[in-house]
PDB file of N, CA and C in Angstrom:
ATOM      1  N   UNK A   1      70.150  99.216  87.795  1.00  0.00           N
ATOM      2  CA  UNK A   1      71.271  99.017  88.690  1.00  0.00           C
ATOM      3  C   UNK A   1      70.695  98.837  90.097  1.00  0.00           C
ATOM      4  N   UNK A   2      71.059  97.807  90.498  1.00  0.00           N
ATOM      5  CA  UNK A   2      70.859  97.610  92.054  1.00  0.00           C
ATOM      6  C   UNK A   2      71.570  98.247  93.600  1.00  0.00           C
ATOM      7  N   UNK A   3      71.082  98.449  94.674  1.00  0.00           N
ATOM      8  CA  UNK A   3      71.453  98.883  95.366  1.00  0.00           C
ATOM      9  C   UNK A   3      73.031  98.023  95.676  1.00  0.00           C
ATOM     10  N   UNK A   4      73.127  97.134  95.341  1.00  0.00           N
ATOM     11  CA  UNK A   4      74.715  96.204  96.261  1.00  0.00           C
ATOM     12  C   UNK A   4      75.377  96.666  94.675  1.00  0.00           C
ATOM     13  N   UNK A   5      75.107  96.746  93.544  1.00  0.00           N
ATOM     14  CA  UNK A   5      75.800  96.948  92.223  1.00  0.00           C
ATOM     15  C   UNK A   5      76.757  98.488  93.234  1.00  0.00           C
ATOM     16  N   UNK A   6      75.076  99.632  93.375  1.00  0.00           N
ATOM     17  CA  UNK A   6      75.861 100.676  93.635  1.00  0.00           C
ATOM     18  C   UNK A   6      76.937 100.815  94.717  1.00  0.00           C
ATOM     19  N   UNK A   7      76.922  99.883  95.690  1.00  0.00           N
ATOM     20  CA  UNK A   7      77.272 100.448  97.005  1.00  0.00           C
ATOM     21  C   UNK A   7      78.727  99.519  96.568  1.00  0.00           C
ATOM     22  N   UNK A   8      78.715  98.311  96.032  1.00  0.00           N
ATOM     23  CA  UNK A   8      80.011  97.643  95.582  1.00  0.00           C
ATOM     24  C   UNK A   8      81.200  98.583  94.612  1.00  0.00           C
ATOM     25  N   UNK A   9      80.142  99.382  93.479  1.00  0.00           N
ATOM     26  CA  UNK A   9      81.241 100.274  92.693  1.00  0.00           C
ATOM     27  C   UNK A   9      81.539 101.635  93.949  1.00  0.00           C
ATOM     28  N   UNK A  10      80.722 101.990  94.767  1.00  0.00           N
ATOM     29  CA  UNK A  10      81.416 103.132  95.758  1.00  0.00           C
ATOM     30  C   UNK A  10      82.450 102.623  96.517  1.00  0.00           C
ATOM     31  N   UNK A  11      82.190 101.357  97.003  1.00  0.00           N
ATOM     32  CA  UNK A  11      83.270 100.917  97.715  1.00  0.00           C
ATOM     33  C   UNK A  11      84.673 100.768  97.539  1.00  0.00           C
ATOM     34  N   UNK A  12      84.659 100.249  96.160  1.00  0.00           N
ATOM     35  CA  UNK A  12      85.905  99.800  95.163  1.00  0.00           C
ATOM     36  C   UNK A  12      86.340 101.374  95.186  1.00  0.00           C
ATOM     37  N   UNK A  13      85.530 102.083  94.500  1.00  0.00           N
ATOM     38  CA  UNK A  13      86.144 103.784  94.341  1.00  0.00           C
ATOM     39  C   UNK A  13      87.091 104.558  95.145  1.00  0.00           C
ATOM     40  N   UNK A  14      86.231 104.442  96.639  1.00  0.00           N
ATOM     41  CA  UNK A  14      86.634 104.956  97.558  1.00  0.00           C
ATOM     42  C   UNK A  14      87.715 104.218  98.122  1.00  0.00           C
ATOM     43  N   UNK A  15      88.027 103.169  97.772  1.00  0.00           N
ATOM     44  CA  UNK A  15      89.184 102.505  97.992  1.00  0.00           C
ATOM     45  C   UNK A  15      89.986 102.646  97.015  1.00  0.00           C
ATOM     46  N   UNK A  16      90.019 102.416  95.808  1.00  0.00           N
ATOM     47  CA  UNK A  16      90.704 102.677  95.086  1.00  0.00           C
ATOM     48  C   UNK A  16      91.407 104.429  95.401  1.00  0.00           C
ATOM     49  N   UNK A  17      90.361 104.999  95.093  1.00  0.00           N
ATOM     50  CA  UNK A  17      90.911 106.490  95.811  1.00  0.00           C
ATOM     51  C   UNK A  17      91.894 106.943  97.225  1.00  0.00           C
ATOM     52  N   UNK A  18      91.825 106.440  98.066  1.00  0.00           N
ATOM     53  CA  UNK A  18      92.629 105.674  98.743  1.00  0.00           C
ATOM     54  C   UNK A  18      93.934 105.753  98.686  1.00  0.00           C
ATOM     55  N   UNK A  19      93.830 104.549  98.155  1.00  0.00           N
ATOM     56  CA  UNK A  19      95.310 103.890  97.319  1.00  0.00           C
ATOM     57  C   UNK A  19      96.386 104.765  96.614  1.00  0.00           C
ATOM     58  N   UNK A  20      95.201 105.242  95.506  1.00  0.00           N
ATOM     59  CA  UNK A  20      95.735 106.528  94.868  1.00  0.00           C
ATOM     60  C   UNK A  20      96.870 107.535  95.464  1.00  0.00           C
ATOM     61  N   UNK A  21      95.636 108.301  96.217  1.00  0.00           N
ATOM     62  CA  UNK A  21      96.353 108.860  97.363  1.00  0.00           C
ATOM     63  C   UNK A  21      97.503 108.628  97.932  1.00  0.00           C
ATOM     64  N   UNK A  22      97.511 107.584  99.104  1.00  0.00           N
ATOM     65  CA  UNK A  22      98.592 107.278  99.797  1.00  0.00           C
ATOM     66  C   UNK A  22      99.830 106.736  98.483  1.00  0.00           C
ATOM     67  N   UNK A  23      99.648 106.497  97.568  1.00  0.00           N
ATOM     68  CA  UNK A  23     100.579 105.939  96.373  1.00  0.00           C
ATOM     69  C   UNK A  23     101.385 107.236  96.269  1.00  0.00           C
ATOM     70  N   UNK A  24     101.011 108.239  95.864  1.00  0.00           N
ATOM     71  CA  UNK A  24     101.441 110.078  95.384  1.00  0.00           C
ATOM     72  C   UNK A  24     101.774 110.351  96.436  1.00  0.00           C
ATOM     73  N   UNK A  25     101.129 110.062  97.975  1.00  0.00           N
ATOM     74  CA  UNK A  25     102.237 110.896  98.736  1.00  0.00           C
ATOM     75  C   UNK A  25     103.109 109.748  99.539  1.00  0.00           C
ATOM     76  N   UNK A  26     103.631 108.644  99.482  1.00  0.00           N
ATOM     77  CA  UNK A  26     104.513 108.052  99.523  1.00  0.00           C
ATOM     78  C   UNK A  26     105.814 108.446  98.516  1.00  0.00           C
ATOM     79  N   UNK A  27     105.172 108.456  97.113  1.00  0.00           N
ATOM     80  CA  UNK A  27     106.320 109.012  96.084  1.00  0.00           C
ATOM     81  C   UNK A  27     106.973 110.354  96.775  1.00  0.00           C
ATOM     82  N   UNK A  28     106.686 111.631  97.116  1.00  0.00           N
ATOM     83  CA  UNK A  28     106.238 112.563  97.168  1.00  0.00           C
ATOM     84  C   UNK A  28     107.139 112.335  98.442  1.00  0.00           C
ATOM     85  N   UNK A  29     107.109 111.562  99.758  1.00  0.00           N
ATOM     86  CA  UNK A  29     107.764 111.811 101.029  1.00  0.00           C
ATOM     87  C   UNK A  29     108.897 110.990 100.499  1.00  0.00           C
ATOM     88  N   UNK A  30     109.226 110.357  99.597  1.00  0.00           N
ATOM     89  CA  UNK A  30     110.135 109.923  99.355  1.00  0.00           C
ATOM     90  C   UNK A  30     111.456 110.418  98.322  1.00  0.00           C
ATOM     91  N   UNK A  31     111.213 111.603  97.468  1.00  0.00           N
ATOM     92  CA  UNK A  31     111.764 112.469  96.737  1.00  0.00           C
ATOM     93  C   UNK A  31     112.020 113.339  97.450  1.00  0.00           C
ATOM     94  N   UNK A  32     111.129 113.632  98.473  1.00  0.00           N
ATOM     95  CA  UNK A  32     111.653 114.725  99.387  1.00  0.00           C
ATOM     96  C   UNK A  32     112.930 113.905 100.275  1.00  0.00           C
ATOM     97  N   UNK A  33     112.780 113.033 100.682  1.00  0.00           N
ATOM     98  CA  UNK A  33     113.842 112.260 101.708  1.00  0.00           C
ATOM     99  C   UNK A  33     115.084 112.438 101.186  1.00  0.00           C
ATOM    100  N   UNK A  34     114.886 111.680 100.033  1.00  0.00           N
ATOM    101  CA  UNK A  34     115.684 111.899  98.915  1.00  0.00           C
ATOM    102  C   UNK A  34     116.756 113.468  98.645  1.00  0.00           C
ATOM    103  N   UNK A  35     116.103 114.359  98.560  1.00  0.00           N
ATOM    104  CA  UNK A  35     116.533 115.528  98.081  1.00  0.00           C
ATOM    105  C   UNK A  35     117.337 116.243  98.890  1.00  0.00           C
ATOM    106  N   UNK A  36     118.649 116.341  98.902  1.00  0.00           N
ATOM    107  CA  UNK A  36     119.450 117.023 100.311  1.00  0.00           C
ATOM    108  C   UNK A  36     119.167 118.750 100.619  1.00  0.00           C
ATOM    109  N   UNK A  37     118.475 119.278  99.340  1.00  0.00           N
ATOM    110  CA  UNK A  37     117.768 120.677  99.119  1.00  0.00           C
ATOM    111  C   UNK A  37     116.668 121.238 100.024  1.00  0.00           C
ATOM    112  N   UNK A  38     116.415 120.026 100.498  1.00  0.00           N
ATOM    113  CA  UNK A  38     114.880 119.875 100.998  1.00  0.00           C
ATOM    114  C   UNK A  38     115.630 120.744 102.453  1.00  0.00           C
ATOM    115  N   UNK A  39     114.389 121.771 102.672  1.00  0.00           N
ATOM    116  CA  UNK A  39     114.751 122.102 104.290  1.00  0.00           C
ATOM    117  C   UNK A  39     114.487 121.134 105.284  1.00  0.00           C
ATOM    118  N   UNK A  40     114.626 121.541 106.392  1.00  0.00           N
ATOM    119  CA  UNK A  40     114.739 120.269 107.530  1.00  0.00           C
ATOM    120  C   UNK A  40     113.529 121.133 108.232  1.00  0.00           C
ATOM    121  N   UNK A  41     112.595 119.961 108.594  1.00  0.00           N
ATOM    122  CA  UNK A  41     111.595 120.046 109.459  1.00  0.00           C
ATOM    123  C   UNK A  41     111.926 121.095 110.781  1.00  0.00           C
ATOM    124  N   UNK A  42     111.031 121.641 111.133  1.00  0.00           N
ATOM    125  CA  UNK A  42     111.720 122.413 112.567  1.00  0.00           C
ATOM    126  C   UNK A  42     111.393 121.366 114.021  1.00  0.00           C
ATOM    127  N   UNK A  43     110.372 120.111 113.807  1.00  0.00           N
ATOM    128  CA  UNK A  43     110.593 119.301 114.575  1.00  0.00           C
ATOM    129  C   UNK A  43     112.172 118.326 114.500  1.00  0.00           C
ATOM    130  N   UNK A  44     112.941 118.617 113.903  1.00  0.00           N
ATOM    131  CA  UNK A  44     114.043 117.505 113.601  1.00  0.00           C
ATOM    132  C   UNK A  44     115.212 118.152 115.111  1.00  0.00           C
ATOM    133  N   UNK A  45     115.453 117.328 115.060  1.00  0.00           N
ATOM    134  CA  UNK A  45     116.827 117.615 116.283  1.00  0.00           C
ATOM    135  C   UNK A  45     117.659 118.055 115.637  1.00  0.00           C
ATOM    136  N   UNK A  46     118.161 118.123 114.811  1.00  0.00           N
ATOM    137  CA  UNK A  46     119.267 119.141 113.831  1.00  0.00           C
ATOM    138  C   UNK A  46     118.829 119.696 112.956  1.00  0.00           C
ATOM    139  N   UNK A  47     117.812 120.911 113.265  1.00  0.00           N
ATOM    140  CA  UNK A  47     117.170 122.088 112.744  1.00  0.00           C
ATOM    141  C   UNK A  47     117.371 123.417 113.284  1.00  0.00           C
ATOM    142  N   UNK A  48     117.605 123.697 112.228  1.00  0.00           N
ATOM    143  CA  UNK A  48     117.893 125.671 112.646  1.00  0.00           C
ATOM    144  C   UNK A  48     117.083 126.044 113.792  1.00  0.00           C
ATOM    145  N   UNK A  49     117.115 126.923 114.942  1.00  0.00           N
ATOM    146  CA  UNK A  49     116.302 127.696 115.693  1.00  0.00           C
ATOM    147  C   UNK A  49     115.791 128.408 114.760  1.00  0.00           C
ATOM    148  N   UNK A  50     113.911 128.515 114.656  1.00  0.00           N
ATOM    149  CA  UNK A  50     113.137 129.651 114.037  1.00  0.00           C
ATOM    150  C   UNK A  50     112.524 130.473 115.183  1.00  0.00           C
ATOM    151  N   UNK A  51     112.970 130.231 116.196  1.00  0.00           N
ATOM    152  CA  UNK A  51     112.307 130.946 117.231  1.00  0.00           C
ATOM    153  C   UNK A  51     112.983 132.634 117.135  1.00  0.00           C
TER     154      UNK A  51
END
């Protein structure tokens, strides 16, 4: 195996991995959006005082 073989399959990987990633937490911020259960951020302008 050559050095551009290796550095081409890391590249793809780490991109692919990536992808992965941002794929699951797109789903993930989007079920939450979704979900009226979901608590509300304490940055939101119509959020409980936790102070």
């Amino acid at each position: 195996m050559s050095i551009e073989t290796l550095l081409m399959i890391l590249a793809l990987g780490t991109l692919a991995a990536f992808a992965g990633f941002a794929f699951v937490s797109r789903k993930r911020v989007r079920d939450r959006r979704e979900d009226p259960e979901a608590p509300k951020s304490t940055l939101a302008a119509d959020a409980p005082d936790q102070r």
